[in-house]
PDB file of N, CA and C in Angstrom:
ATOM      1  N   UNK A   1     129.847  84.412  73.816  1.00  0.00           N
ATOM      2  CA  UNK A   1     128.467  84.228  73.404  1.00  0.00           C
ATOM      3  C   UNK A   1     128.456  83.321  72.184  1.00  0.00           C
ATOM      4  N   UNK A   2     127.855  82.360  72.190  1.00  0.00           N
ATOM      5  CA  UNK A   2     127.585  81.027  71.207  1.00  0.00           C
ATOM      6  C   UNK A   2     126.484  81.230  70.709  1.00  0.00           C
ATOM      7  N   UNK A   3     125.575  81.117  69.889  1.00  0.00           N
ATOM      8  CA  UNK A   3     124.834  80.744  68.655  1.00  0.00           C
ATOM      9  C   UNK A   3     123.136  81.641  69.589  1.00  0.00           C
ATOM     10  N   UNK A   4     123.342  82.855  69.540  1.00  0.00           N
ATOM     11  CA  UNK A   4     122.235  83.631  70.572  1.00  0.00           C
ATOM     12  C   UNK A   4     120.721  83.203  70.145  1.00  0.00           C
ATOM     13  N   UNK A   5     120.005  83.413  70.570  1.00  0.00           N
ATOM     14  CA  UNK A   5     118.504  82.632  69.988  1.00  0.00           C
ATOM     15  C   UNK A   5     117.407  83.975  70.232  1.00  0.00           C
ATOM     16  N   UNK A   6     116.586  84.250  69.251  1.00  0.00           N
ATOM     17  CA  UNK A   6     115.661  85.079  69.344  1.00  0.00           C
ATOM     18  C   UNK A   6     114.756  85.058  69.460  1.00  0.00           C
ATOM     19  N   UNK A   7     113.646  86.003  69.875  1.00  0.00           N
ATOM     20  CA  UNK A   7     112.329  85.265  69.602  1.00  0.00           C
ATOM     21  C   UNK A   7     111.314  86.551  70.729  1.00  0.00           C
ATOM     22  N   UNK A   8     110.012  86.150  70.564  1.00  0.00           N
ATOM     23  CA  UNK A   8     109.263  87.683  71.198  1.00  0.00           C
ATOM     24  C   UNK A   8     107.515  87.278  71.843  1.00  0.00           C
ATOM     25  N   UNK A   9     107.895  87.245  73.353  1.00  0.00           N
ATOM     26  CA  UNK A   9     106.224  86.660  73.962  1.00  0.00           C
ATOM     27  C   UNK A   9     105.635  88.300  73.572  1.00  0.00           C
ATOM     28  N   UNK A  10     104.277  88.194  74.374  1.00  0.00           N
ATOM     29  CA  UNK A  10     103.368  88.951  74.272  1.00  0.00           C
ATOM     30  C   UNK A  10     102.522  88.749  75.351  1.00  0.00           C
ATOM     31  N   UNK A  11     102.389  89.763  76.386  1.00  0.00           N
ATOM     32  CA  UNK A  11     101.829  89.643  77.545  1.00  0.00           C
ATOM     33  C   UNK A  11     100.729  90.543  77.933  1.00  0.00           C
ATOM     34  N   UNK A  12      99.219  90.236  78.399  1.00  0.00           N
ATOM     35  CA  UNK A  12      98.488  91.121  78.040  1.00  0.00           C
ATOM     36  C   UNK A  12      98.519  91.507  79.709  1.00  0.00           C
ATOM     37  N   UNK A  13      98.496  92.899  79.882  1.00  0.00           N
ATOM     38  CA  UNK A  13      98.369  93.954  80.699  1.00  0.00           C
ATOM     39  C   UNK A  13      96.995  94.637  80.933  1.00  0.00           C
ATOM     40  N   UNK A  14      96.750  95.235  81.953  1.00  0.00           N
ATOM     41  CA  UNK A  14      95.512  96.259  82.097  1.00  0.00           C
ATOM     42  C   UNK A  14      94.996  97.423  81.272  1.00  0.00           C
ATOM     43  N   UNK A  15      96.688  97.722  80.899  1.00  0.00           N
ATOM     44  CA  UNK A  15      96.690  98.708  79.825  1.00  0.00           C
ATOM     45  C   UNK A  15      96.823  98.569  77.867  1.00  0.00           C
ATOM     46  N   UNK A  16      96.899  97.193  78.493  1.00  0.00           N
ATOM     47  CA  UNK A  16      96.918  96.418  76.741  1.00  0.00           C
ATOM     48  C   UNK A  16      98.162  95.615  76.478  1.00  0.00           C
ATOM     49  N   UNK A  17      98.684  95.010  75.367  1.00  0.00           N
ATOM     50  CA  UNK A  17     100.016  94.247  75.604  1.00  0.00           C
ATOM     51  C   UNK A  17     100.934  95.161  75.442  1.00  0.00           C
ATOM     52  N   UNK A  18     101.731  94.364  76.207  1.00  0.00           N
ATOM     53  CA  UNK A  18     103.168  94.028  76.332  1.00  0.00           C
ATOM     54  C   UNK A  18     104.450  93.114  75.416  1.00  0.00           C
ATOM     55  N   UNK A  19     105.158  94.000  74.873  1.00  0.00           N
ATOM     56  CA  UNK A  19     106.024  92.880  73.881  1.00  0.00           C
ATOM     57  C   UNK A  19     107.587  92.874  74.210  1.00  0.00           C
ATOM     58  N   UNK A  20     107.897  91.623  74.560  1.00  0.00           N
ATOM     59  CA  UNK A  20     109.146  91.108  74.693  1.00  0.00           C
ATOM     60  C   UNK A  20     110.037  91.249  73.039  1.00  0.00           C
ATOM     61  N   UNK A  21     111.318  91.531  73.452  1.00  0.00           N
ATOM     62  CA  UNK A  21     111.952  90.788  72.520  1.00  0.00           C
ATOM     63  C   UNK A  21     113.441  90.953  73.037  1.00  0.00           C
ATOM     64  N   UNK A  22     114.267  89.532  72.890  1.00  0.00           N
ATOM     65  CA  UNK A  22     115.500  89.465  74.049  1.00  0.00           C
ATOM     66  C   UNK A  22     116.172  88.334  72.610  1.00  0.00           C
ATOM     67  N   UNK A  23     117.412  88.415  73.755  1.00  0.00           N
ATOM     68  CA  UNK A  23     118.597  87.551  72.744  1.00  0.00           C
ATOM     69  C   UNK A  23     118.868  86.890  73.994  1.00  0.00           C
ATOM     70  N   UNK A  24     119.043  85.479  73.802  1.00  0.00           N
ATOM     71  CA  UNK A  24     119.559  84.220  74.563  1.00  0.00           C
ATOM     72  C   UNK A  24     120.908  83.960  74.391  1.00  0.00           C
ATOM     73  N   UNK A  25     122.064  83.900  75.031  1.00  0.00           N
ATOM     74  CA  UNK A  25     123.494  82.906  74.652  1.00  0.00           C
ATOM     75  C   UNK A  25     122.730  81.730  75.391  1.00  0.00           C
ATOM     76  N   UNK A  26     122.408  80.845  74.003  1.00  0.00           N
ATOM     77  CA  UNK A  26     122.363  79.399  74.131  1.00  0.00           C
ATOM     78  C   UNK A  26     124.024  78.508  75.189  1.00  0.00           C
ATOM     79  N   UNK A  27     124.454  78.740  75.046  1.00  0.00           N
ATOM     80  CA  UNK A  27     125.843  78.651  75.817  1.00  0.00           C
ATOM     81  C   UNK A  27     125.683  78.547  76.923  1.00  0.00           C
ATOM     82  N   UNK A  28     125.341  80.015  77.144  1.00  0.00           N
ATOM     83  CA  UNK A  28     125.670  80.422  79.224  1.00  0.00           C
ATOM     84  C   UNK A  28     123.806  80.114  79.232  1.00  0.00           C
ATOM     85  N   UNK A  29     123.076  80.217  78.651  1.00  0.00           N
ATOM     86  CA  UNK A  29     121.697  80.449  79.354  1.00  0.00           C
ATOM     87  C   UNK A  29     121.127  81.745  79.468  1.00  0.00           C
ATOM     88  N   UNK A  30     121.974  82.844  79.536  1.00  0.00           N
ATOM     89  CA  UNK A  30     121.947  83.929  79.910  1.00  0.00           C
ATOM     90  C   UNK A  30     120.949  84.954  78.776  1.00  0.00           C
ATOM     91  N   UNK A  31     119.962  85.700  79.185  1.00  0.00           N
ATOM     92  CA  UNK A  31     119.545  86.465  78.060  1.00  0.00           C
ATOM     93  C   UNK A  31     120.334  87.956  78.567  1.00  0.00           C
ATOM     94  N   UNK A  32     121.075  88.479  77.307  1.00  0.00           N
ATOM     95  CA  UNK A  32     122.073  89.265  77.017  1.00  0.00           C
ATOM     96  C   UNK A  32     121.601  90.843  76.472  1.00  0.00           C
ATOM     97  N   UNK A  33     120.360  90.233  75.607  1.00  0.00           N
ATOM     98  CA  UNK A  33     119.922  91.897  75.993  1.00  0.00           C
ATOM     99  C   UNK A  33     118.263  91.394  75.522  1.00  0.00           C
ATOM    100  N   UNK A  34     117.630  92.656  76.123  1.00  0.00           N
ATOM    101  CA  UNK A  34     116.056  92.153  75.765  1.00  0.00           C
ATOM    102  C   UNK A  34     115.826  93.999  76.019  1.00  0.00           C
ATOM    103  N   UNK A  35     114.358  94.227  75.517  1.00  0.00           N
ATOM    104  CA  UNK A  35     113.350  95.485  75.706  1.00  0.00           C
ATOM    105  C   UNK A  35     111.882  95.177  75.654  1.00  0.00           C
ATOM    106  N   UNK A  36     111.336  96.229  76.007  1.00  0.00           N
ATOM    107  CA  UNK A  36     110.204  95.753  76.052  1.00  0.00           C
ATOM    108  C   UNK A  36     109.077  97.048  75.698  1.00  0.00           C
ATOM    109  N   UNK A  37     108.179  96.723  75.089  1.00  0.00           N
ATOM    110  CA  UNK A  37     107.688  97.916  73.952  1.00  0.00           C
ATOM    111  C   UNK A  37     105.783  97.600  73.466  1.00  0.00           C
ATOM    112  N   UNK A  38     105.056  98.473  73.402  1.00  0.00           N
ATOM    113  CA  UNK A  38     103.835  98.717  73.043  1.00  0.00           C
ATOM    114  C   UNK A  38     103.759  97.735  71.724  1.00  0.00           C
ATOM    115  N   UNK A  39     104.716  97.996  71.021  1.00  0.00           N
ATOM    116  CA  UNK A  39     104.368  97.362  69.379  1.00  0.00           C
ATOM    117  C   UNK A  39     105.473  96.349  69.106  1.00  0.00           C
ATOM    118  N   UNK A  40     105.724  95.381  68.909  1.00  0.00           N
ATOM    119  CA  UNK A  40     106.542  94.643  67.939  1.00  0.00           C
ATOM    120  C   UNK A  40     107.064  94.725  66.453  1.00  0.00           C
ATOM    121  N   UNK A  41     108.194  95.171  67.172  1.00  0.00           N
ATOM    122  CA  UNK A  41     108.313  95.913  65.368  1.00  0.00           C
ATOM    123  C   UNK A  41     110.270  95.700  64.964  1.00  0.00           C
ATOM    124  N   UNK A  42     110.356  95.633  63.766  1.00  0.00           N
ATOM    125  CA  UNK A  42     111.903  95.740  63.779  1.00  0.00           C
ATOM    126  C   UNK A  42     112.765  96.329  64.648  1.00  0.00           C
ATOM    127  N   UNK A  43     112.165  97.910  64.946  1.00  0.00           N
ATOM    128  CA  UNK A  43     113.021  98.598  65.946  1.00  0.00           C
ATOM    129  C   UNK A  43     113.148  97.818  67.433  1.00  0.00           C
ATOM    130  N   UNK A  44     111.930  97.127  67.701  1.00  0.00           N
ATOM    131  CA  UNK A  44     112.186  96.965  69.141  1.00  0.00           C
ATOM    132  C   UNK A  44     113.269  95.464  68.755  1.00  0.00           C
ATOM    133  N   UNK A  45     113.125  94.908  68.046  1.00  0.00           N
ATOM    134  CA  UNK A  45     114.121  93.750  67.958  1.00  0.00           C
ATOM    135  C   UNK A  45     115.600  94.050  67.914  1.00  0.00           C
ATOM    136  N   UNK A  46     115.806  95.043  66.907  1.00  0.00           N
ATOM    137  CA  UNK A  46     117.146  95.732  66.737  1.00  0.00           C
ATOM    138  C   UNK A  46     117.877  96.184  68.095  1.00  0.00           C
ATOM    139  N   UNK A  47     116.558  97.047  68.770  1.00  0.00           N
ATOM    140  CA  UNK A  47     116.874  97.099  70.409  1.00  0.00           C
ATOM    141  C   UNK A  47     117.847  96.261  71.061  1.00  0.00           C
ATOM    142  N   UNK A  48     116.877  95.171  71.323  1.00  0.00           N
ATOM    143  CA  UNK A  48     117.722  93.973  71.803  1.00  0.00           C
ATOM    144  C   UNK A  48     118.877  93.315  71.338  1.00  0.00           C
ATOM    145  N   UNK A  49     118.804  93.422  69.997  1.00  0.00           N
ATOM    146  CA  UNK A  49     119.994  93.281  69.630  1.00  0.00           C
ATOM    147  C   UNK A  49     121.351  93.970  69.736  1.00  0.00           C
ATOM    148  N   UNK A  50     120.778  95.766  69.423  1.00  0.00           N
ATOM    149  CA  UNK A  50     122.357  96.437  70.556  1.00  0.00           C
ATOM    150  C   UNK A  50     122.249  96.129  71.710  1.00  0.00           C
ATOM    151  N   UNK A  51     121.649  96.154  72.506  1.00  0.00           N
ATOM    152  CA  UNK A  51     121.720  95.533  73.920  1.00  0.00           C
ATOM    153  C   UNK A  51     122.784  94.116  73.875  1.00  0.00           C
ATOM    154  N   UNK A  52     122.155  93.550  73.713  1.00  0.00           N
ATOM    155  CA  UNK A  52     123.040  92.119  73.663  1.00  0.00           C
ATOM    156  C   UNK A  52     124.490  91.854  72.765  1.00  0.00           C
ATOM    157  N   UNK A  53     124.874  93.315  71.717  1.00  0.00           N
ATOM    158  CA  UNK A  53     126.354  93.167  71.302  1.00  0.00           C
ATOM    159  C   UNK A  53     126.733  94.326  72.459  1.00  0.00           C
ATOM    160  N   UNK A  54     126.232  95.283  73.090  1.00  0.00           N
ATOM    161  CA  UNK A  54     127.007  96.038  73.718  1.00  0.00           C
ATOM    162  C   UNK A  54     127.342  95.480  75.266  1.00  0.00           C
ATOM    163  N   UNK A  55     126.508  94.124  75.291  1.00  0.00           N
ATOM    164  CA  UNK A  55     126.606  94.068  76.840  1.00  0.00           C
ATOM    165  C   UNK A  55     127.873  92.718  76.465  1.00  0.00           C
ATOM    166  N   UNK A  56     127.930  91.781  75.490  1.00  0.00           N
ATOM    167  CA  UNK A  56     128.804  91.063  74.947  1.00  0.00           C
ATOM    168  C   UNK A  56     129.967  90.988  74.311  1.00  0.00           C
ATOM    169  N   UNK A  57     129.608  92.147  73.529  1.00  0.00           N
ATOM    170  CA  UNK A  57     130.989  92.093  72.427  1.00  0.00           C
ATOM    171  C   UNK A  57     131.085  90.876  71.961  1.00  0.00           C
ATOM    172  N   UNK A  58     130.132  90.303  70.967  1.00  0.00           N
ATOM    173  CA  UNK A  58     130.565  88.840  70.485  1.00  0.00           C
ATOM    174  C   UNK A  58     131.592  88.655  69.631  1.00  0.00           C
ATOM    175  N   UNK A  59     132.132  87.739  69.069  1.00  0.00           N
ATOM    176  CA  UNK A  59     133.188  87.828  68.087  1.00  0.00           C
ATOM    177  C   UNK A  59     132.507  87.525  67.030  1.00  0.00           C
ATOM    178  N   UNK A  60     133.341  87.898  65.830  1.00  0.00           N
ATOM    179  CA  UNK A  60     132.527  87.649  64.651  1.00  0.00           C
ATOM    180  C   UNK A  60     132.346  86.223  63.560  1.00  0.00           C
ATOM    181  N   UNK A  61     131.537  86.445  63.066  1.00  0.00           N
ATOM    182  CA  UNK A  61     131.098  84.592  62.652  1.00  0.00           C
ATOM    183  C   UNK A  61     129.958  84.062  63.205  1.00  0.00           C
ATOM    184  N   UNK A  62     129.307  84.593  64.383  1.00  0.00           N
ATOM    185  CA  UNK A  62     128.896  84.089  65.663  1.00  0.00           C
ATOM    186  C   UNK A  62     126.984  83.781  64.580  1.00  0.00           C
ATOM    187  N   UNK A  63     126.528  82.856  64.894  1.00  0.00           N
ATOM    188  CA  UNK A  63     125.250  82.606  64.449  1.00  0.00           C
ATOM    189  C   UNK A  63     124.297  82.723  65.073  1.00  0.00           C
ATOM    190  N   UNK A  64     123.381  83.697  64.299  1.00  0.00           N
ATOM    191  CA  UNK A  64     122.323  84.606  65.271  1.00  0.00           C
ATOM    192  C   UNK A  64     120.942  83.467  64.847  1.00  0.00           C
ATOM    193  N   UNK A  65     120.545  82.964  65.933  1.00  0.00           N
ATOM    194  CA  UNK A  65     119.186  82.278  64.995  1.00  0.00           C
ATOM    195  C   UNK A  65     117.591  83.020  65.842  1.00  0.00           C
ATOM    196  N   UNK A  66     116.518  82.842  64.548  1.00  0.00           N
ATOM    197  CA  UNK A  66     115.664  83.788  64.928  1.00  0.00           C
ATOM    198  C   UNK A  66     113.952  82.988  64.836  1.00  0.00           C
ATOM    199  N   UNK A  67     112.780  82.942  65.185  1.00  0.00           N
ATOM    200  CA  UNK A  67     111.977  82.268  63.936  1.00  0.00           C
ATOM    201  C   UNK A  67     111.532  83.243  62.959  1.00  0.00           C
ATOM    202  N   UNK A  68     111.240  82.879  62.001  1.00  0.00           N
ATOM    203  CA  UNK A  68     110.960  83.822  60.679  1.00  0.00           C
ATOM    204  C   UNK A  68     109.663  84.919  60.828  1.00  0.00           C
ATOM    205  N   UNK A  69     109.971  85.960  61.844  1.00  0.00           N
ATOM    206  CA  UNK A  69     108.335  86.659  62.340  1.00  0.00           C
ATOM    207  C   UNK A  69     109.266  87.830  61.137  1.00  0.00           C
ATOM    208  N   UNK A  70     108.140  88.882  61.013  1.00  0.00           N
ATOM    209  CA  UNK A  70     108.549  90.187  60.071  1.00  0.00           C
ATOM    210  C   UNK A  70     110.151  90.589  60.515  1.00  0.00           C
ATOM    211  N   UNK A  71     110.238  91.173  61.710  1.00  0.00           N
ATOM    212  CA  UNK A  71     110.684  91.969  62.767  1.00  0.00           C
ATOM    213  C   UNK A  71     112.342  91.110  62.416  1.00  0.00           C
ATOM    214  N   UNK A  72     112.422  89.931  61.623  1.00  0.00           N
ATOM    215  CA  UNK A  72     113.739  89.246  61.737  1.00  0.00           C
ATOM    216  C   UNK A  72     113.997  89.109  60.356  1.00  0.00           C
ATOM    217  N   UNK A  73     112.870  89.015  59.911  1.00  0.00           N
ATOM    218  CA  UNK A  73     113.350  88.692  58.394  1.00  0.00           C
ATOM    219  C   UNK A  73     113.273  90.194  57.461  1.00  0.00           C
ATOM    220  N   UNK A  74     113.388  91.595  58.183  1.00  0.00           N
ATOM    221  CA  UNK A  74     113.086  92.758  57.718  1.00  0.00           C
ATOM    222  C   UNK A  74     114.690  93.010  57.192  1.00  0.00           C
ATOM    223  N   UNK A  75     114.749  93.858  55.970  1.00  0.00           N
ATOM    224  CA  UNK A  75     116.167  94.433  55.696  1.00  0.00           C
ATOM    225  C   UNK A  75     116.802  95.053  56.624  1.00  0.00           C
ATOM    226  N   UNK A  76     116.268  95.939  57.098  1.00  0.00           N
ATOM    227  CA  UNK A  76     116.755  96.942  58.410  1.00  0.00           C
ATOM    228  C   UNK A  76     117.616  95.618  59.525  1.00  0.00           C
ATOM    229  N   UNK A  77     116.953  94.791  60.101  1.00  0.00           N
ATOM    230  CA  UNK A  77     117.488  93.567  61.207  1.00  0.00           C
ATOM    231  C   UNK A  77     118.569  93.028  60.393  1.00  0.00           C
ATOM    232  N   UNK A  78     118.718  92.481  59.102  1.00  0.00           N
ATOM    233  CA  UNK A  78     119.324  91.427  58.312  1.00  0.00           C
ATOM    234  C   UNK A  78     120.979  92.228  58.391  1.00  0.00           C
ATOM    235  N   UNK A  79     120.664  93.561  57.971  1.00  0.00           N
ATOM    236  CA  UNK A  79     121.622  94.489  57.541  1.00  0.00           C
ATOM    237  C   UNK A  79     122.284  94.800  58.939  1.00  0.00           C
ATOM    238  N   UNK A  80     122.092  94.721  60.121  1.00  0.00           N
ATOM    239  CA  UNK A  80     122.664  95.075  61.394  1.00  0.00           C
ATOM    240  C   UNK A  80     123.319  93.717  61.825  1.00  0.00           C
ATOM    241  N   UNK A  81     122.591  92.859  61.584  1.00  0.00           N
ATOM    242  CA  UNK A  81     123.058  91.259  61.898  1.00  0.00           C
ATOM    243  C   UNK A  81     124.698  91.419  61.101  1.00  0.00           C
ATOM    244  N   UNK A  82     124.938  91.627  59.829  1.00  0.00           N
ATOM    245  CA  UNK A  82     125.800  91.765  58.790  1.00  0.00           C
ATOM    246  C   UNK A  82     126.576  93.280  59.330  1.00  0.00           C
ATOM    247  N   UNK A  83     126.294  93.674  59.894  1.00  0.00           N
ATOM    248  CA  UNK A  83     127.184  94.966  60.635  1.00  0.00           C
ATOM    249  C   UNK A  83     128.015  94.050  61.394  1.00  0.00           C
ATOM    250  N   UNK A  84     127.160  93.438  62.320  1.00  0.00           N
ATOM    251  CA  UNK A  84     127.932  93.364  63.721  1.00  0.00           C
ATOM    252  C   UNK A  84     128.584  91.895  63.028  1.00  0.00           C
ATOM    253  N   UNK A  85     128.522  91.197  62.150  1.00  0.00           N
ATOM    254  CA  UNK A  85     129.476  90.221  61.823  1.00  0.00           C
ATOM    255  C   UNK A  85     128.628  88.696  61.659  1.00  0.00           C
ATOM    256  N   UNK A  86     127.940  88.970  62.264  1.00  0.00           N
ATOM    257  CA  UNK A  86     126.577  87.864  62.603  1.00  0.00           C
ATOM    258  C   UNK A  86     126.074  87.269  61.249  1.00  0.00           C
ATOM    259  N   UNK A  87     125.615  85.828  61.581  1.00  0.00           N
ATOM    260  CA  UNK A  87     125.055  85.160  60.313  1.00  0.00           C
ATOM    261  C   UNK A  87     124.097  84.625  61.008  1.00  0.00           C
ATOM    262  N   UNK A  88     122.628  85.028  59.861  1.00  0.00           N
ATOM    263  CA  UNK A  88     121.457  84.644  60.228  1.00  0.00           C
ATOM    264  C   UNK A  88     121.175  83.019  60.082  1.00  0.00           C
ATOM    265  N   UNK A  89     119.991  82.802  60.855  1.00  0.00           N
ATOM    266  CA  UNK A  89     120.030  81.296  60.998  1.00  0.00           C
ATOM    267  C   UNK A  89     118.424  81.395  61.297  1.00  0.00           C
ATOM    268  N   UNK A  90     117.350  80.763  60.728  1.00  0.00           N
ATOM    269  CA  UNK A  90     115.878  80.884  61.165  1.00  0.00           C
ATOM    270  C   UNK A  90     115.531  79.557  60.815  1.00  0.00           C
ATOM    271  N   UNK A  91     114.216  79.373  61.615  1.00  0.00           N
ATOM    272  CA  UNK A  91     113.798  78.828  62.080  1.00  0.00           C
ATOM    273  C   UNK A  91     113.030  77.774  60.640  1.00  0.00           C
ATOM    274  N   UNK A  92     112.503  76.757  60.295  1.00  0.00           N
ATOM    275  CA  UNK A  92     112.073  76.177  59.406  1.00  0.00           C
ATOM    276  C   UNK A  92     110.286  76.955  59.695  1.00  0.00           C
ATOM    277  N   UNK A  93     110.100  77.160  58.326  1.00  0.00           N
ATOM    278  CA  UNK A  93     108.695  77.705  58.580  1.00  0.00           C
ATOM    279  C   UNK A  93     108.024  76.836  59.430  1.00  0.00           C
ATOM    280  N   UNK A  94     106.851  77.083  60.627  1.00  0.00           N
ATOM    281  CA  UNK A  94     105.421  76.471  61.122  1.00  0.00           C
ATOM    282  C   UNK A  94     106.209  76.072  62.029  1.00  0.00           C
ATOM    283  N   UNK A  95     107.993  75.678  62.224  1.00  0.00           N
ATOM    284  CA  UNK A  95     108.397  74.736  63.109  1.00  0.00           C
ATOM    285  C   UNK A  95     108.948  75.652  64.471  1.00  0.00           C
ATOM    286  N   UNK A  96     107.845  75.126  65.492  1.00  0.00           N
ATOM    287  CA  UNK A  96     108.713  76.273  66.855  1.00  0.00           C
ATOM    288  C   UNK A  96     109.632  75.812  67.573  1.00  0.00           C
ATOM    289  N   UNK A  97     109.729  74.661  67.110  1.00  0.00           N
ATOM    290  CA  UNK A  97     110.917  73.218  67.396  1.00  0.00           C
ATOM    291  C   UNK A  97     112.203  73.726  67.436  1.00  0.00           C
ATOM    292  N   UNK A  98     112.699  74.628  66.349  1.00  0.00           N
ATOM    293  CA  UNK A  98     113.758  74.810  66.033  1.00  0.00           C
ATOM    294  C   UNK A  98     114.661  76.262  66.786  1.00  0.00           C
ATOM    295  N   UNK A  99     113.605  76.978  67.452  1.00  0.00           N
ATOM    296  CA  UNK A  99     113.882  77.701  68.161  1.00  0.00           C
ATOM    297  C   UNK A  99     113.751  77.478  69.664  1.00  0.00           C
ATOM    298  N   UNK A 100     113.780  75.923  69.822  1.00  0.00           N
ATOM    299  CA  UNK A 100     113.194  76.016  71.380  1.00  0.00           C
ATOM    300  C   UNK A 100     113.853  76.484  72.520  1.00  0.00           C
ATOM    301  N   UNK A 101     115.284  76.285  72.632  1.00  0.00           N
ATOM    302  CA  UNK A 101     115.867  77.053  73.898  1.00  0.00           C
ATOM    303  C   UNK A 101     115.105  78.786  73.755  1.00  0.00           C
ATOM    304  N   UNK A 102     114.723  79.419  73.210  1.00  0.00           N
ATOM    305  CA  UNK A 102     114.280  80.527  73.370  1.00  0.00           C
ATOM    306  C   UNK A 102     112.752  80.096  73.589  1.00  0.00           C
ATOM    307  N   UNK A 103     112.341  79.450  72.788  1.00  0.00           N
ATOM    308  CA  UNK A 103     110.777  79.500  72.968  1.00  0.00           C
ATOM    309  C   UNK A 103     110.426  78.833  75.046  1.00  0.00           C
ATOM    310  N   UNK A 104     111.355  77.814  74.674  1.00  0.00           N
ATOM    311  CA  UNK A 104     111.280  77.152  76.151  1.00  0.00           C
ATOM    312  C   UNK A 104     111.463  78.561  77.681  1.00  0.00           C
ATOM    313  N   UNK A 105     111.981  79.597  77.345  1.00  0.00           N
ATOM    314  CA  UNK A 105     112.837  80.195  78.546  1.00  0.00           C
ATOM    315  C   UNK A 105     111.668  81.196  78.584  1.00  0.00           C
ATOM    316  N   UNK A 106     110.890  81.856  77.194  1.00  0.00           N
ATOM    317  CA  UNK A 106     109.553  82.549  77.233  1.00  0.00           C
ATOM    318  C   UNK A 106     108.525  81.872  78.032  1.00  0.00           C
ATOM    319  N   UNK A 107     108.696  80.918  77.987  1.00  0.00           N
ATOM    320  CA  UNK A 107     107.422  79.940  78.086  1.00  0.00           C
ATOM    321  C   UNK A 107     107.120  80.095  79.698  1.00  0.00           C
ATOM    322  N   UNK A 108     108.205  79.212  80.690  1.00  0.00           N
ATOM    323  CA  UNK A 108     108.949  79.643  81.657  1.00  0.00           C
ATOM    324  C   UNK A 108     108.653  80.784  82.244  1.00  0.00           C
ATOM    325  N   UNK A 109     109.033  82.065  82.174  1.00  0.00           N
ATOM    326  CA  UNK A 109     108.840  83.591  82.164  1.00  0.00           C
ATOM    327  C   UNK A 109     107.259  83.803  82.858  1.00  0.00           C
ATOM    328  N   UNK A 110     106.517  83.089  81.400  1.00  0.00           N
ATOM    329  CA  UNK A 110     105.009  83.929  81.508  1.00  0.00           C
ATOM    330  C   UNK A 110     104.842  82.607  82.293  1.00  0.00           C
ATOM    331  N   UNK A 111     104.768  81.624  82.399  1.00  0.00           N
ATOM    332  CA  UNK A 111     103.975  80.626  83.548  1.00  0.00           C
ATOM    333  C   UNK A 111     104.255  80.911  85.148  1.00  0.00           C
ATOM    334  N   UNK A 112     105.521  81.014  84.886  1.00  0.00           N
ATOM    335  CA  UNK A 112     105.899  81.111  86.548  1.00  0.00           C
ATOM    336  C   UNK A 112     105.828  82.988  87.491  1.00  0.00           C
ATOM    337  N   UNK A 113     106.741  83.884  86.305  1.00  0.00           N
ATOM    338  CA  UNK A 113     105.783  85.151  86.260  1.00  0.00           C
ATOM    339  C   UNK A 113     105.038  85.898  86.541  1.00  0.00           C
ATOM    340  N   UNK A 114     104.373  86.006  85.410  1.00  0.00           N
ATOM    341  CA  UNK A 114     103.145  86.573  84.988  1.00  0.00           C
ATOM    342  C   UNK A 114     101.788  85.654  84.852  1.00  0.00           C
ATOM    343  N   UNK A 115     101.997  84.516  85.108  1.00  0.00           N
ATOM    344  CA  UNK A 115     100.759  84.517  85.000  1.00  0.00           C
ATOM    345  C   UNK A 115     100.234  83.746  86.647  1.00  0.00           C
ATOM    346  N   UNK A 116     100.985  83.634  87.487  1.00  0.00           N
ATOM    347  CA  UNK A 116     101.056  83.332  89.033  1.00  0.00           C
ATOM    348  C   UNK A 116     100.141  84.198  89.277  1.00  0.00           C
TER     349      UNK A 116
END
């Protein structure tokens, strides 16, 4: 797993939204772990994030990049990133540029999807 990419759509339902949040290996393409949850919140990000070291086992060093929403830039996320060996990497404020292999694969998702 190479340089994983983060990031979190929002899909509205009958019953109200829906919130993504998944880890990408920019590398393989592959999203490695994701959940999906009523609220967007640190926990559900952290989620995905054991998901995606338990389904990987990355090695350590490995650069986690995120865009700067609460849920990434919270102590609780920063401090697990720094568990598992991981160095944070975010996004330039306003810029969704910098996250695009993730933003691009959301995008994707809900067009072809959910919103068919």
């Amino acid at each position: 797993m190479q340089f994983p990419r983060s990031t979190h759509p929002y899909i509205s339902t009958g019953e109200g939204w829906l919130y993504l949040a998944g880890i990408k290996d920019v590398y393989t393409c592959e999203i490695v772990g994701y959940v999906m949850g009523e609220r967007m919140t640190q926990a559900l990000t952290a989620k995905a994030l054991w998901k995606a070291v338990s389904n990987k086992r990355p090695p350590p060093g490995l650069i986690h990049h995120s865009d700067r929403g609460s849920q990434y830039c919270a102590l609780g996320y920063r401090e697990l990133l720094e568990q598992f060996g991981m160095q944070a990497s975010m996004s330039r404020k306003g810029n969704c540029y910098d996250n695009a292999p993730m933003e691009s694969f959301w995008g994707s998702l809900k067009n072809e999807l959910i919103l068919v």
